[in-house]
N, C-alpha and C. Protein backbone atom coordinates (compact mmCIF):
# COMPACT_ATOMS: atom_id res chain seq x y z
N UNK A 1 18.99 -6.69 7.62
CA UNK A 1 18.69 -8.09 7.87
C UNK A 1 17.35 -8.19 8.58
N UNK A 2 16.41 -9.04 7.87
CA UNK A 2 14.96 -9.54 8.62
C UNK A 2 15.01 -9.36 10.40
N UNK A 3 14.49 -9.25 10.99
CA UNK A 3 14.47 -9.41 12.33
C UNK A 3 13.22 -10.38 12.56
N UNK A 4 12.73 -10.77 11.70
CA UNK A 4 11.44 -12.15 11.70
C UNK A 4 11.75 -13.14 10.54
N UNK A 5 12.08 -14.31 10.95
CA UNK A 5 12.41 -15.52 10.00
C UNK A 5 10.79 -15.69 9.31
N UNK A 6 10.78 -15.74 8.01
CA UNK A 6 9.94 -15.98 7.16
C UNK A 6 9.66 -17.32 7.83
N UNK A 7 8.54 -17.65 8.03
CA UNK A 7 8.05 -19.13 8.48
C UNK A 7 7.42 -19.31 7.03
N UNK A 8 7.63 -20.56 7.09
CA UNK A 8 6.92 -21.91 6.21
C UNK A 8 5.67 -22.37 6.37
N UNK A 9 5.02 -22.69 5.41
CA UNK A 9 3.43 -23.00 5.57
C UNK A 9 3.17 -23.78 6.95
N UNK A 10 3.94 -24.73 6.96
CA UNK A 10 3.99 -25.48 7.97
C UNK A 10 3.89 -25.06 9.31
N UNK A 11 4.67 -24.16 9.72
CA UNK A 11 5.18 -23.45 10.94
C UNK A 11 3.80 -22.45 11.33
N UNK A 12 2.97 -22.62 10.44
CA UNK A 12 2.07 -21.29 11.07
C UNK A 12 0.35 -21.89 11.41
N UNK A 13 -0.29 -21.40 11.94
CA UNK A 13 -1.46 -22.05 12.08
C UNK A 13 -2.45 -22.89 11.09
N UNK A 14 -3.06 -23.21 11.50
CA UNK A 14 -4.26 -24.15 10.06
C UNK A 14 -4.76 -23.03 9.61
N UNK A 15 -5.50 -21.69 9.97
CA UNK A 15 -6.28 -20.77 9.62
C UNK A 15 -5.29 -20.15 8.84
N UNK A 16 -3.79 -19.82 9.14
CA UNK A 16 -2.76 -19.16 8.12
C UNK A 16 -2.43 -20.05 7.30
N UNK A 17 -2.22 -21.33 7.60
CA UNK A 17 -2.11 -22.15 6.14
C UNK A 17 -2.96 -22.28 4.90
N UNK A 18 -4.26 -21.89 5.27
CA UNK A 18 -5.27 -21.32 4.68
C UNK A 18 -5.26 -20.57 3.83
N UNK A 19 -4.99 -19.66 4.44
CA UNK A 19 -4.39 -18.12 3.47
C UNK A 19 -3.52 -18.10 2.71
N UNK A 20 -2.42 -19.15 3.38
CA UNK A 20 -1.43 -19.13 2.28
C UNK A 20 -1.42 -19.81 1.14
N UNK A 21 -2.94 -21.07 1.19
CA UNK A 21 -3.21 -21.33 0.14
C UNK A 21 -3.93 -20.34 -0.76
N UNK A 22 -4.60 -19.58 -0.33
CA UNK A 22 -5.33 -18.48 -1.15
C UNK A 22 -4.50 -17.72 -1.70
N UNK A 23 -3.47 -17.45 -0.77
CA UNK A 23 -2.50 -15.90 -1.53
C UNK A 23 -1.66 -16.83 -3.10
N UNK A 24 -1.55 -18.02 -2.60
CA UNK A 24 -1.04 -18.74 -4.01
C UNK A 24 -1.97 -18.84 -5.03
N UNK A 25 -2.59 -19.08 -5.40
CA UNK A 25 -3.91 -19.59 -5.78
C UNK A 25 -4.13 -17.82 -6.75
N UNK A 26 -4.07 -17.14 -5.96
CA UNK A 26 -4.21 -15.83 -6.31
C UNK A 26 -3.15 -14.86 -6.58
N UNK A 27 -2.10 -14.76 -6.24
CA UNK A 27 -0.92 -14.23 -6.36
C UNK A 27 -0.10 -14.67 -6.91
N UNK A 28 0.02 -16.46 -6.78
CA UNK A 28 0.96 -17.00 -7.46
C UNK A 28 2.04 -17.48 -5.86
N UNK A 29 2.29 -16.70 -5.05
CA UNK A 29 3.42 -17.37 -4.08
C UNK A 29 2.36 -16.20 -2.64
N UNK A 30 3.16 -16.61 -1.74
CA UNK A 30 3.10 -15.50 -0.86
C UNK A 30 4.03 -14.58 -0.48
N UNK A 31 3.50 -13.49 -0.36
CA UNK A 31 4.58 -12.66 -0.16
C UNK A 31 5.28 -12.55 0.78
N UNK A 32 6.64 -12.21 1.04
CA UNK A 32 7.41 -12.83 2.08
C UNK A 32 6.24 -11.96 3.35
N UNK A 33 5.79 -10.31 3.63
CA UNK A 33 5.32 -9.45 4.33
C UNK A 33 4.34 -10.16 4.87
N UNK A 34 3.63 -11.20 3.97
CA UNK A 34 2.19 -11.73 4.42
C UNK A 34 2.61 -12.87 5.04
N UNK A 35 4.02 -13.40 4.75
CA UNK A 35 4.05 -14.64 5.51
C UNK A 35 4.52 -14.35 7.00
N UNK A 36 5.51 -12.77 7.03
CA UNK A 36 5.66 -12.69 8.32
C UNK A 36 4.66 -12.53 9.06
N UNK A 37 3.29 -11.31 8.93
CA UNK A 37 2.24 -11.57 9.73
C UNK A 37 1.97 -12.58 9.49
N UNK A 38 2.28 -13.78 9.31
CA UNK A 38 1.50 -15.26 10.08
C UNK A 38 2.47 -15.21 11.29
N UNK A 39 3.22 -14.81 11.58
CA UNK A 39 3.68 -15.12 13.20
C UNK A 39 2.18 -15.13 14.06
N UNK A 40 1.67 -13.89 13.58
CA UNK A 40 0.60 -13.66 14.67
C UNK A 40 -0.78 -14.83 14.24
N UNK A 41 -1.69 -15.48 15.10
CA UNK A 41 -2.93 -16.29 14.67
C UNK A 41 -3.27 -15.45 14.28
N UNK A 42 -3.87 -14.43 14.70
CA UNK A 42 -5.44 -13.30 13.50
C UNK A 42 -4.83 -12.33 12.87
N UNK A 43 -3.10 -11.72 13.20
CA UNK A 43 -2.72 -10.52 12.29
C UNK A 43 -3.03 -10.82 11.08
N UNK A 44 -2.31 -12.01 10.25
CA UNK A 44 -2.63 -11.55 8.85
C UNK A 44 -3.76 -11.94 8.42
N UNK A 45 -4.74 -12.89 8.89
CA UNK A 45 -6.39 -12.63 8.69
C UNK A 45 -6.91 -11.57 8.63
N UNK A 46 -6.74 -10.76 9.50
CA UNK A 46 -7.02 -9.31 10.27
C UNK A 46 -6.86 -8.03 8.59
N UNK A 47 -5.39 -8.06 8.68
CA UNK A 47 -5.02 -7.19 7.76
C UNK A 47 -5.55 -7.73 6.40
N UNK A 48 -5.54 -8.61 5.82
CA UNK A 48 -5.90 -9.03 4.80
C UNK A 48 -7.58 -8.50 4.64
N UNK A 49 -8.22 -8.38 5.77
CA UNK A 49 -9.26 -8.63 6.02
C UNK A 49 -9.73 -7.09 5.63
N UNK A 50 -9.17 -6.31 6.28
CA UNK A 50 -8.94 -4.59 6.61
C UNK A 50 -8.39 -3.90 5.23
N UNK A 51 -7.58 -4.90 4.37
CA UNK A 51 -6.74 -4.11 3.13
C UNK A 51 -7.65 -4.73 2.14
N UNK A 52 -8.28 -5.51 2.29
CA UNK A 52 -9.31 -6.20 1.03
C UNK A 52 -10.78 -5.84 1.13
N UNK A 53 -10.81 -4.78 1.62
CA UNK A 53 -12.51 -4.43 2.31
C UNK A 53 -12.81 -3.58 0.92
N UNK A 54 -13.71 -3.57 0.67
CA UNK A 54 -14.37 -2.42 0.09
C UNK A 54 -14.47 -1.26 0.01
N UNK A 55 -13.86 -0.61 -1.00
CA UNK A 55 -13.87 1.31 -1.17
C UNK A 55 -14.15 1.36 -2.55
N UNK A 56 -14.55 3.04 -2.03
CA UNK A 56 -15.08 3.84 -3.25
C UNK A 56 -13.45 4.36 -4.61
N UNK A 57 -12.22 3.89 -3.76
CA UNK A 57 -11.35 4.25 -4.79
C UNK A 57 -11.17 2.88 -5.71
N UNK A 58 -10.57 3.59 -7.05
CA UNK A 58 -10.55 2.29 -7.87
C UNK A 58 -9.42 1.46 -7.70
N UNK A 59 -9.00 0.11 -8.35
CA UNK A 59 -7.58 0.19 -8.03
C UNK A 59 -6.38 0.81 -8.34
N UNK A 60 -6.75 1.43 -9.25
CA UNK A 60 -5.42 2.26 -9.63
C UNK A 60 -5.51 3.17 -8.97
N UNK A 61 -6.47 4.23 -8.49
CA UNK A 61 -6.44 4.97 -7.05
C UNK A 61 -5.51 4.42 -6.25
N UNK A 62 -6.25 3.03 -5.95
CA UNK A 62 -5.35 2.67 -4.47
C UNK A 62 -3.63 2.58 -4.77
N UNK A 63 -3.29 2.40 -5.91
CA UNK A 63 -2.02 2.29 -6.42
C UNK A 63 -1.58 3.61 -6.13
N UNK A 64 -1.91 4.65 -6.76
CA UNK A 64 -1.30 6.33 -6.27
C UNK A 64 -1.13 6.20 -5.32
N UNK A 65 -2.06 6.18 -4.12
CA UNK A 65 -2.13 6.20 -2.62
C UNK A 65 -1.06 5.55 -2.32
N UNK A 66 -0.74 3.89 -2.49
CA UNK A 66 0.11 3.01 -2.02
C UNK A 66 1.47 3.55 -2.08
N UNK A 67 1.87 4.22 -3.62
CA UNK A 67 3.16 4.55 -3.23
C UNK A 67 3.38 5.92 -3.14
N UNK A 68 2.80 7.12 -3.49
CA UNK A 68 2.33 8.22 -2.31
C UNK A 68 2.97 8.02 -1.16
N UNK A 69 2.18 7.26 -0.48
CA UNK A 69 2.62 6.95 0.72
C UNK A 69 3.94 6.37 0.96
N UNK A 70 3.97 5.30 0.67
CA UNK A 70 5.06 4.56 1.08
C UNK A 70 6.37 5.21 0.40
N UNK A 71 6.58 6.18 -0.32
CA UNK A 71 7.67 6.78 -0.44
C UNK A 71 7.79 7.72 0.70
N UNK A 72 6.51 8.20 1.59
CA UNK A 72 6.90 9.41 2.71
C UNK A 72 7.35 7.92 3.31
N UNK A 73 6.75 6.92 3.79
CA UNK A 73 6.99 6.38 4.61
C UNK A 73 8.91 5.52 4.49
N UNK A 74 9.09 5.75 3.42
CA UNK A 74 10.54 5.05 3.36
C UNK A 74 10.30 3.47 3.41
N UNK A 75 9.63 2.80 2.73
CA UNK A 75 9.11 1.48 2.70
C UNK A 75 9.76 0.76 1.43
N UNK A 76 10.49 0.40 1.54
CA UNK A 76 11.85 -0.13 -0.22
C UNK A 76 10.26 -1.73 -0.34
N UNK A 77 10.02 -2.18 0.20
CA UNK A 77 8.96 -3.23 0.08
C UNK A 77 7.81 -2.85 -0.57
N UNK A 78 7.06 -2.00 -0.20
CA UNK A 78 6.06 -1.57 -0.64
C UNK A 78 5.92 -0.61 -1.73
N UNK A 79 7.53 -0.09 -1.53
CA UNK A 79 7.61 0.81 -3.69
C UNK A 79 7.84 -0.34 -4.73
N UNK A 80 8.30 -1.54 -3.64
CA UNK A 80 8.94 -2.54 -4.46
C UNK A 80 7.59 -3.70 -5.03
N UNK A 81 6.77 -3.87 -4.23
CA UNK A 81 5.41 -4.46 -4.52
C UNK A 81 4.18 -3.53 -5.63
N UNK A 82 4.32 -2.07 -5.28
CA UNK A 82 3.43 -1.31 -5.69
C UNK A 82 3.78 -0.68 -6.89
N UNK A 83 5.34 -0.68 -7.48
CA UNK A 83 5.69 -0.32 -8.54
C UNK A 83 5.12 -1.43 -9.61
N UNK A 84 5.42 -2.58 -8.94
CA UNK A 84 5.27 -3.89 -9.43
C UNK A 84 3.20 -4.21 -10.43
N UNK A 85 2.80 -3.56 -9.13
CA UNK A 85 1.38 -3.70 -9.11
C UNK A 85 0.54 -2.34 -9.84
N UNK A 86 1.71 -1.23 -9.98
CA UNK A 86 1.09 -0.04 -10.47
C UNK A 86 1.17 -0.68 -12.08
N UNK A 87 2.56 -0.97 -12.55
CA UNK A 87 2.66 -1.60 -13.95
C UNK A 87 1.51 -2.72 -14.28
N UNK A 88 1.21 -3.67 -13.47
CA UNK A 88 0.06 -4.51 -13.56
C UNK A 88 -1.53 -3.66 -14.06
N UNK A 89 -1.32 -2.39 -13.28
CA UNK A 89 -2.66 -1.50 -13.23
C UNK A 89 -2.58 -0.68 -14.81
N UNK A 90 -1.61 -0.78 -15.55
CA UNK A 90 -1.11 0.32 -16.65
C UNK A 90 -0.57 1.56 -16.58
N UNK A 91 0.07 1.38 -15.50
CA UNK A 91 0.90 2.79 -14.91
C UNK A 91 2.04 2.52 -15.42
N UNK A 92 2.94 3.69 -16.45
CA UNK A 92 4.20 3.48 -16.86
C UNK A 92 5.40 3.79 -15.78
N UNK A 93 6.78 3.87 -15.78
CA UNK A 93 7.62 4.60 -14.92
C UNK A 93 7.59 5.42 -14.82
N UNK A 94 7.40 6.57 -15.47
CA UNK A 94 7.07 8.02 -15.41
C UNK A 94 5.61 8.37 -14.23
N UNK A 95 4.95 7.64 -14.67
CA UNK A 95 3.52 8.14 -13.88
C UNK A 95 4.20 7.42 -12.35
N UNK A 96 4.28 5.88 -12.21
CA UNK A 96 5.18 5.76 -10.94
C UNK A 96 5.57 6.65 -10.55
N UNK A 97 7.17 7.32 -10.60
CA UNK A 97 7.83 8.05 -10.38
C UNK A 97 7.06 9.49 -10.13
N UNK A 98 6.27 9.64 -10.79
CA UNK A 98 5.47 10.96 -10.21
C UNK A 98 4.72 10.83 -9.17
N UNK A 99 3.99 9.58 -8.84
CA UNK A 99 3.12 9.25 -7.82
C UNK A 99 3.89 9.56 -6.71
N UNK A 100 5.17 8.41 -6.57
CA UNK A 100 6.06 8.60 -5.36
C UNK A 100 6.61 9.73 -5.20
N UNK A 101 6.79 10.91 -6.43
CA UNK A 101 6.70 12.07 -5.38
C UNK A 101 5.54 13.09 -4.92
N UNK A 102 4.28 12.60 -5.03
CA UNK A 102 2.93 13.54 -5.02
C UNK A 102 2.69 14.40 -6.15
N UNK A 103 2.63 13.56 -7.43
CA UNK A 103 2.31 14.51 -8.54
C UNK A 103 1.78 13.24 -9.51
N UNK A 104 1.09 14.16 -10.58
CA UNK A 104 0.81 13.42 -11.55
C UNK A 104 0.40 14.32 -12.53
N UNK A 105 0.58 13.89 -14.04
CA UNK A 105 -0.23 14.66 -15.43
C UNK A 105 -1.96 14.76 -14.93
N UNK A 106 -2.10 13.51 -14.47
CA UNK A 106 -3.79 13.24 -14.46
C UNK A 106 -4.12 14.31 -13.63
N UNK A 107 -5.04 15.50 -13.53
CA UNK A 107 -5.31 16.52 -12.39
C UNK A 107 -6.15 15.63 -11.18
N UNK A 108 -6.79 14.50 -11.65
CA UNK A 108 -7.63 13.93 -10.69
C UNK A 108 -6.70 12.69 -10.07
N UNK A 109 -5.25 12.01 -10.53
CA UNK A 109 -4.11 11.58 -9.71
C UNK A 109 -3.76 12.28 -8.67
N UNK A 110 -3.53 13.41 -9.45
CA UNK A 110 -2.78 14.53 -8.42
C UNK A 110 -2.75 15.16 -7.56
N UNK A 111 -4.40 15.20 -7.49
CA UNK A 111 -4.80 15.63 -6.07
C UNK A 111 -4.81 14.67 -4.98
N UNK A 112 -5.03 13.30 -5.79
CA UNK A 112 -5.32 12.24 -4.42
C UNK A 112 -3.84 12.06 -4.54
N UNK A 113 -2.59 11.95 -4.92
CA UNK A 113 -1.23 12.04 -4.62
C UNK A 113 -1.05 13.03 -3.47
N UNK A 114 -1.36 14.02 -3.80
CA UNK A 114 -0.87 15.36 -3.09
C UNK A 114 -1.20 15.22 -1.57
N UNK A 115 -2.78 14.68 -1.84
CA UNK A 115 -3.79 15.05 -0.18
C UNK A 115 -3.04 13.64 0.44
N UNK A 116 -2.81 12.53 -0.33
CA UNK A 116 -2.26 11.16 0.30
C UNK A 116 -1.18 11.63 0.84
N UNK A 117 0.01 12.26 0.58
CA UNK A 117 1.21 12.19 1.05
C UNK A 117 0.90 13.18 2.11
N UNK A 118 0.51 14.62 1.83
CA UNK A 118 -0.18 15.09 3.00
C UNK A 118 -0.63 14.59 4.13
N UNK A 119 -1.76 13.77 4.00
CA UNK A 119 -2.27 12.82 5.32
C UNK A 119 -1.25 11.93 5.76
N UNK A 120 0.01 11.70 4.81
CA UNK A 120 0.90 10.54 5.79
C UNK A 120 2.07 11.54 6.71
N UNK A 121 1.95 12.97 6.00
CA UNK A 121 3.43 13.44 6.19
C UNK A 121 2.84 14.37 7.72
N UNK A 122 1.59 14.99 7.63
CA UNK A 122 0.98 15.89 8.84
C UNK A 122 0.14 15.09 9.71
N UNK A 123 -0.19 13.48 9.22
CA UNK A 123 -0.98 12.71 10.10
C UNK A 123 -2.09 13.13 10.17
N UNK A 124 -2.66 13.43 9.10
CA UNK A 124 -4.20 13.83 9.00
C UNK A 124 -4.44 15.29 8.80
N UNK A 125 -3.54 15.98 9.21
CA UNK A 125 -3.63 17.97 8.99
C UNK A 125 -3.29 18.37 7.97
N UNK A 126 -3.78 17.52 7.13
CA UNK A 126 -4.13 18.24 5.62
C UNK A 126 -3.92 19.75 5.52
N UNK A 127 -4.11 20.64 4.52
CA UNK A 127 -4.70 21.94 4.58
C UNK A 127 -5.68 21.97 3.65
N UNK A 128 -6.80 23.29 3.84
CA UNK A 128 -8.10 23.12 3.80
C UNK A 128 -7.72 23.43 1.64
N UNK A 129 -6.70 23.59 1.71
CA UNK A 129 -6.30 24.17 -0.18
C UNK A 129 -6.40 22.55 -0.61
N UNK A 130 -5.52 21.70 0.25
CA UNK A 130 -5.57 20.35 -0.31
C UNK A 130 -6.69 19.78 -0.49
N UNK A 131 -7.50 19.70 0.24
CA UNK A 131 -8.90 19.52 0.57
C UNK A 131 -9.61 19.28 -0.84
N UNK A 132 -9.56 20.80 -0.47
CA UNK A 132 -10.67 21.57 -1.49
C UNK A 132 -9.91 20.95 -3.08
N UNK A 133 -8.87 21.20 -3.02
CA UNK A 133 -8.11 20.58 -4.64
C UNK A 133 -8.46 19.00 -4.71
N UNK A 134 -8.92 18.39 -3.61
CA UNK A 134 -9.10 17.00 -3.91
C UNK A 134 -10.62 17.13 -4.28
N UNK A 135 -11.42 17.85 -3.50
CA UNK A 135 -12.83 17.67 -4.29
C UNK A 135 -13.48 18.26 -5.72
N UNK A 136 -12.57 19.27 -5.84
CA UNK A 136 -12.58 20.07 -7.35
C UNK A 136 -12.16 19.17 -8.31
N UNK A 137 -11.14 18.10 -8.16
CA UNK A 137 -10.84 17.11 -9.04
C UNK A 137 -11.88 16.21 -9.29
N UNK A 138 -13.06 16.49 -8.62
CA UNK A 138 -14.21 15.74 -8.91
C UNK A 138 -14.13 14.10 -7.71
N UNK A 139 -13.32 14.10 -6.55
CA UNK A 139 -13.93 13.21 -5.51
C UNK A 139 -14.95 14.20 -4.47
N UNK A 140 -15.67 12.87 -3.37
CA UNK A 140 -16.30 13.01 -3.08
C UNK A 140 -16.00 12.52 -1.31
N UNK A 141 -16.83 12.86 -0.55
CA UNK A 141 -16.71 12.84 1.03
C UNK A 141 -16.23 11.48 0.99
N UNK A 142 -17.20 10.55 0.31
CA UNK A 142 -17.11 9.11 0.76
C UNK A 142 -15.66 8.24 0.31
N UNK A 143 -15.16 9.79 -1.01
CA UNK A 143 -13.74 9.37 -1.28
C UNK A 143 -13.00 9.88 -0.54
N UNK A 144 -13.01 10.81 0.10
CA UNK A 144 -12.17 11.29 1.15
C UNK A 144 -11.80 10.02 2.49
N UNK A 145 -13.05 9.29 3.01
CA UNK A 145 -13.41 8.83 4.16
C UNK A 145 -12.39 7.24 3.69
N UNK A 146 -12.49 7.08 2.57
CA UNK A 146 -11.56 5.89 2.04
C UNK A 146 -10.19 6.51 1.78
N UNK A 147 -10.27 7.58 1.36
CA UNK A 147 -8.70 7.91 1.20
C UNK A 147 -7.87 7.81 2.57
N UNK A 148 -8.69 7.93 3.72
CA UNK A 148 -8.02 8.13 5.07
C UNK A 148 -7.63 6.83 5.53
N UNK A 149 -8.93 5.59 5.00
CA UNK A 149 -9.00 4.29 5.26
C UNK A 149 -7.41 3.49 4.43
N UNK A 150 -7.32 4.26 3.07
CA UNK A 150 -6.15 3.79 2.55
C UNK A 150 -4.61 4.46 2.94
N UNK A 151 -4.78 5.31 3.03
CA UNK A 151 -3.24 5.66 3.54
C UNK A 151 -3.09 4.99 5.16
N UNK A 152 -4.05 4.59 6.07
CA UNK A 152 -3.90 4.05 7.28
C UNK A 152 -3.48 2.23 6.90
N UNK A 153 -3.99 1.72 5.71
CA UNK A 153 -3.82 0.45 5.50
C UNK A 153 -2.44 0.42 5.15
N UNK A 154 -1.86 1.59 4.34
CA UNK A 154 -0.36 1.03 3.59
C UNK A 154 0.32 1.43 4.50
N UNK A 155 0.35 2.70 5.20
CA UNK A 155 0.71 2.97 6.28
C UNK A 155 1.38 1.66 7.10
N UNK A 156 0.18 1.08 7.76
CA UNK A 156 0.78 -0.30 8.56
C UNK A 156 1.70 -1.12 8.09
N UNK A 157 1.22 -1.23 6.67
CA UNK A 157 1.85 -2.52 5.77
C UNK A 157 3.32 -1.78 5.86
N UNK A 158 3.75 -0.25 5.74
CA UNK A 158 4.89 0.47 5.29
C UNK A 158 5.58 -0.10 6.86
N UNK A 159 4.87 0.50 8.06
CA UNK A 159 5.48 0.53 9.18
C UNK A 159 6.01 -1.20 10.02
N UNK A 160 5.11 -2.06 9.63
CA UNK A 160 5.47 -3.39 9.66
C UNK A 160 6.78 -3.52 8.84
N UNK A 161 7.18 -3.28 7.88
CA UNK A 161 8.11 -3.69 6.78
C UNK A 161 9.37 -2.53 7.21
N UNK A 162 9.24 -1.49 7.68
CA UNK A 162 10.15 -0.98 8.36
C UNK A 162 10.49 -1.45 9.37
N UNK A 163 9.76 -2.06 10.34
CA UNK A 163 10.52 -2.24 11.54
C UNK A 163 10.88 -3.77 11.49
N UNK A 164 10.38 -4.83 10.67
CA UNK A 164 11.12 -6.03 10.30
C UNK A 164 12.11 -6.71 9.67
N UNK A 165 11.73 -5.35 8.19
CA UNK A 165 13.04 -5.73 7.43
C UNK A 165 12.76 -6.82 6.74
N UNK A 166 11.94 -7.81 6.58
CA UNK A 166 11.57 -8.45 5.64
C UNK A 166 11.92 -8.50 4.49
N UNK A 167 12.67 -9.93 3.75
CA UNK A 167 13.63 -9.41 2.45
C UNK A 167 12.54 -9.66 1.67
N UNK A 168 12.85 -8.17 0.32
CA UNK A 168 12.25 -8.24 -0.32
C UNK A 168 11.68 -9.26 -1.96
N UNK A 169 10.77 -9.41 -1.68
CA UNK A 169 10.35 -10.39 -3.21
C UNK A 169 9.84 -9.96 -4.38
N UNK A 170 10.09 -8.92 -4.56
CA UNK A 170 9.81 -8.05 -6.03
C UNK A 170 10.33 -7.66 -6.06
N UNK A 171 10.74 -6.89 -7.60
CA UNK A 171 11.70 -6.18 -8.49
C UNK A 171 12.04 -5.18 -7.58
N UNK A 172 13.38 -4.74 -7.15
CA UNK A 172 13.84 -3.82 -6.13
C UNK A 172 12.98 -2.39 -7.05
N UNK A 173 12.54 -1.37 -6.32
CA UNK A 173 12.05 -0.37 -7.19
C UNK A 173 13.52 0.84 -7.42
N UNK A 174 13.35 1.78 -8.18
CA UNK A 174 14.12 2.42 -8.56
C UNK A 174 13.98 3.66 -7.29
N UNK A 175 15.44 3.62 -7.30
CA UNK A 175 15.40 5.38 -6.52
C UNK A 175 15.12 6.44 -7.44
N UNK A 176 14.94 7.41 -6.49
CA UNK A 176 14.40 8.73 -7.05
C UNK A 176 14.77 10.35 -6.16
């Protein structure tokens, strides 16, 4: 059960009512996760702000990463948004399902799967094999320096949604 009542456009500041016109506008609804950070005035400005910035990964990168991660992290929201959003990207169930466990056919998925779940599972103590397997796949420092930037973004989004409980608004994702 939620431990934060989804507030209503109404209930939240002019600057979050804002947003929540944008996330419609653009998304179609808001998501319940984005409506709970409107409790806070600048959290979900903030994060929105921080998860919509600019990197060198593409989006379907950031899709591996997202649920990579959020399967170490145990996040039923964010496999449940990102399964959602990997299919949007042209990711089938199979490639899903490989992401969330750190693998993929693609050799250049697979490494940023591997080193992602790595950085969520050792908190940054990679090993220098992972490393090196992520730059042989053909990334680069400045993809590394975003890969750290992205597993810290879903990260939050995972650890917010764990400790709120926020019911979910996408297709429940499949266990595995």
């Amino acid at each position: 059960m939620s431990k934060l009542i989804i507030p209503k456009k109404g209930e939240v500041s002019t600057a979050n009512q804002a947003i929540f016109d944008n996330l419609e506008k653009a998304v179609g609804f808001v998501p319940n996760i984005y409506a709970a950070m409107a409790h806070s005035e600048n959290g979900l400005g903030n994060y929105l702000q921080y998860s919509g910035g600019k990197t060198s990964l593409s989006n379907k990168e950031k899709e591996v990463v997202d649920l990579a991660v959020s399967q170490v992290n145990g996040c039923q929201y964010c496999l449940a948004a990102h399964t959602a959003m990997g299919k949007m990207n042209g990711f089938n169930d199979t490639e899903i399902k490989d992401f969330r466990q750190g693998t993929a056919e693609n050799s250049k998925y697979n490494a940023l799967a591997k080193l992602a779940q790595s950085i969520a599972i050792n908190r940054g103590k990679a090993t220098d094999a992972e490393v090196d397997s992520f730059y042989e796949a053909g990334y680069t420092k400045e993809n590394l320096v975003d890969l750290v930037l992205a597993v810290g973004i879903i990260s939050t989004t995972n650890f917010f949604h764990n400790l709120t409980d926020v019911a979910i608004d996408f297709p429940v994702a499949q266990e595995i």
